[in-house]
C-alpha atoms as a PDB file:
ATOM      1  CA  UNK A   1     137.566 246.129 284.436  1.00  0.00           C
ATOM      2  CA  UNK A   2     140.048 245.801 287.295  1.00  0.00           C
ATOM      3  CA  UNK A   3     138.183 244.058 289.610  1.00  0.00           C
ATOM      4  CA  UNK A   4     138.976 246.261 292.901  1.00  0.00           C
ATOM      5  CA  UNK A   5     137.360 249.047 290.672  1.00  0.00           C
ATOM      6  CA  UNK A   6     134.208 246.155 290.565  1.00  0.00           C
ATOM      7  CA  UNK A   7     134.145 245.702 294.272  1.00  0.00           C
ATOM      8  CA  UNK A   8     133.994 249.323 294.908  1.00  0.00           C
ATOM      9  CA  UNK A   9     131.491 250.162 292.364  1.00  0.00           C
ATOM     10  CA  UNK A  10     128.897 247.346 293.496  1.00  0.00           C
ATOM     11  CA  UNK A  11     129.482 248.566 297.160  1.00  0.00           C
ATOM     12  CA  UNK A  12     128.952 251.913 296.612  1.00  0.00           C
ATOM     13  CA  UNK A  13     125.734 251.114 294.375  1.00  0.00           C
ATOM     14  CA  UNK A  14     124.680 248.802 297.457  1.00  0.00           C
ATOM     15  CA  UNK A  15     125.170 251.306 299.566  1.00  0.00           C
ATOM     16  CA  UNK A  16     123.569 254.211 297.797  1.00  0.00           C
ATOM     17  CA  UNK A  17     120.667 252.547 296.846  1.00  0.00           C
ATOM     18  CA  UNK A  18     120.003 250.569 299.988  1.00  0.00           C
ATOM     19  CA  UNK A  19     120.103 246.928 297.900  1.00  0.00           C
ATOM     20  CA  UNK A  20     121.796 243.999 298.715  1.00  0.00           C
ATOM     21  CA  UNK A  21     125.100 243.085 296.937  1.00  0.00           C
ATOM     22  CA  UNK A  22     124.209 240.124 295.097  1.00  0.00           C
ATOM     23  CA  UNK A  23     121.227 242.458 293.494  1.00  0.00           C
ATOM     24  CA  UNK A  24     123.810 244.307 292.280  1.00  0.00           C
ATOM     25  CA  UNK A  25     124.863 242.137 288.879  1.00  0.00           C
ATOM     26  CA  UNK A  26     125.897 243.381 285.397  1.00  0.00           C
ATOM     27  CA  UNK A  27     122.257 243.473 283.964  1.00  0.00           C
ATOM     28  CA  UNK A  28     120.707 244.853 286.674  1.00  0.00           C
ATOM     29  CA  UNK A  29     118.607 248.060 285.535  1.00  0.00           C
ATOM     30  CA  UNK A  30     119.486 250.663 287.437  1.00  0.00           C
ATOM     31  CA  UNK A  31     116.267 252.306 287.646  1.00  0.00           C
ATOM     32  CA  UNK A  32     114.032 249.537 287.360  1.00  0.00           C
ATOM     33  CA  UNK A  33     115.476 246.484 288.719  1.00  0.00           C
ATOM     34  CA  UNK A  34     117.495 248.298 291.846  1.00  0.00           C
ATOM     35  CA  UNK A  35     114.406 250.850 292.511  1.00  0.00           C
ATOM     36  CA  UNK A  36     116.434 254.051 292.045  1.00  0.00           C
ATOM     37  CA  UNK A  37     114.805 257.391 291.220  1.00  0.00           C
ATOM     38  CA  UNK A  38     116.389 260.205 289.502  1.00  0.00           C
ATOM     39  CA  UNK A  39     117.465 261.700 292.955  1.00  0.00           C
ATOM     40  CA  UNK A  40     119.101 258.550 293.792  1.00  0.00           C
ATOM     41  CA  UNK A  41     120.756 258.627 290.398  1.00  0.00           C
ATOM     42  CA  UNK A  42     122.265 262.096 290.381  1.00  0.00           C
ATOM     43  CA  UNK A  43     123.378 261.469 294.235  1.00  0.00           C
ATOM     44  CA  UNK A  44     124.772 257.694 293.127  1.00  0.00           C
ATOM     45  CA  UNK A  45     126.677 259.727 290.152  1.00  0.00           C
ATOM     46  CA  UNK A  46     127.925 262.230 292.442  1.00  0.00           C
ATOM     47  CA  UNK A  47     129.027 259.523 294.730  1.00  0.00           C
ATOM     48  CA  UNK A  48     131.027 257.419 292.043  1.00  0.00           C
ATOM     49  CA  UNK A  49     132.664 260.850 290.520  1.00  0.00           C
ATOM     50  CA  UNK A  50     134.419 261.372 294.109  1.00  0.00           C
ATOM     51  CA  UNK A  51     135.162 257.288 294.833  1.00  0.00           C
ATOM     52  CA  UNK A  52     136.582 257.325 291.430  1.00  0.00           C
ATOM     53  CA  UNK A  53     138.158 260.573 291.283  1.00  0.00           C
ATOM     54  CA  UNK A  54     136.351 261.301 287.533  1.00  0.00           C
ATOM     55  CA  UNK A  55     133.788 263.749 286.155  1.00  0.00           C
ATOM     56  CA  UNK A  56     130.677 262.241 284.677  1.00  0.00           C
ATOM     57  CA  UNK A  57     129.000 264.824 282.300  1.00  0.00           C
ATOM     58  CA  UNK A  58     125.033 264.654 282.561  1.00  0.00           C
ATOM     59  CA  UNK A  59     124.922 263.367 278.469  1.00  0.00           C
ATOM     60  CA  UNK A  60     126.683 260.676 279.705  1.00  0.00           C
ATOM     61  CA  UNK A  61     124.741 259.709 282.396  1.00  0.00           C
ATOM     62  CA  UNK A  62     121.961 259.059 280.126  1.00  0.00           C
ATOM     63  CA  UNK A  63     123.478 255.905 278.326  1.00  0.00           C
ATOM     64  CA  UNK A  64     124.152 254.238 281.975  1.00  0.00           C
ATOM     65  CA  UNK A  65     121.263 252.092 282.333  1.00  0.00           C
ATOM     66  CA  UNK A  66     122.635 248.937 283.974  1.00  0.00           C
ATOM     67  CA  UNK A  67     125.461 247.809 286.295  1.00  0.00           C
ATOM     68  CA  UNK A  68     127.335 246.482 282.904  1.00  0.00           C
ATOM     69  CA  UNK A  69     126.945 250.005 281.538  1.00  0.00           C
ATOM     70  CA  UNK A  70     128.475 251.645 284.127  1.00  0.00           C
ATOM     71  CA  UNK A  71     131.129 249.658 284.588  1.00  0.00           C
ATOM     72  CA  UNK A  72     131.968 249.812 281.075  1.00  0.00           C
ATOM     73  CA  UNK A  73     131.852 253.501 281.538  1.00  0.00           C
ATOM     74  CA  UNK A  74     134.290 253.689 284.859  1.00  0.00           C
ATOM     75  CA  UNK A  75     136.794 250.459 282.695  1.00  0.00           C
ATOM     76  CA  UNK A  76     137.528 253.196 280.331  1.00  0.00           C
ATOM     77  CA  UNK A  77     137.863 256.152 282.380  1.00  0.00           C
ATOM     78  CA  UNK A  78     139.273 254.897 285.484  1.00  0.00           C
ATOM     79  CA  UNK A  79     143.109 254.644 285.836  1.00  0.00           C
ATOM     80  CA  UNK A  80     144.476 252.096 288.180  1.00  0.00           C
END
């Protein structure tokens, strides 16, 4: 993963979720370990569709359940 499409990732989760940066690492659980709801998902989702310029269908949503996940998910649908 390009690692200006890291940064922005881990500062918009930050952000959204009201955590600190260094909370947000790779095996962080989205839900669990970062304290997000399923509001806070859909609105985080929203959020990363327009910073990244990509369409996340809700099936896919599903299978992001960590930092690492969604970064894997943005690595192969993010040009840079």
């Amino acid at each position: 993963l390009d690692a200006t499409v890291q940064v922005r990732l881990r500062q918009v989760v930050s952000s959204q979720l009201g955590v600190e940066l260094d909370e947000v690492i790779d095996d962080a659980r989205i839900l669990d370990d970062l304290g997000a709801d399923s509001l806070d998902v859909v609105v985080l989702v929203k959020t990363l569709e327009e910073a990244f310029d990509i369409v996340v269908p809700d099936e896919d949503v599903e299978g992001m359940q960590t930092v690492g996940d969604v970064e894997s998910y943005l690595a192969a649908r993010v040009s840079v």
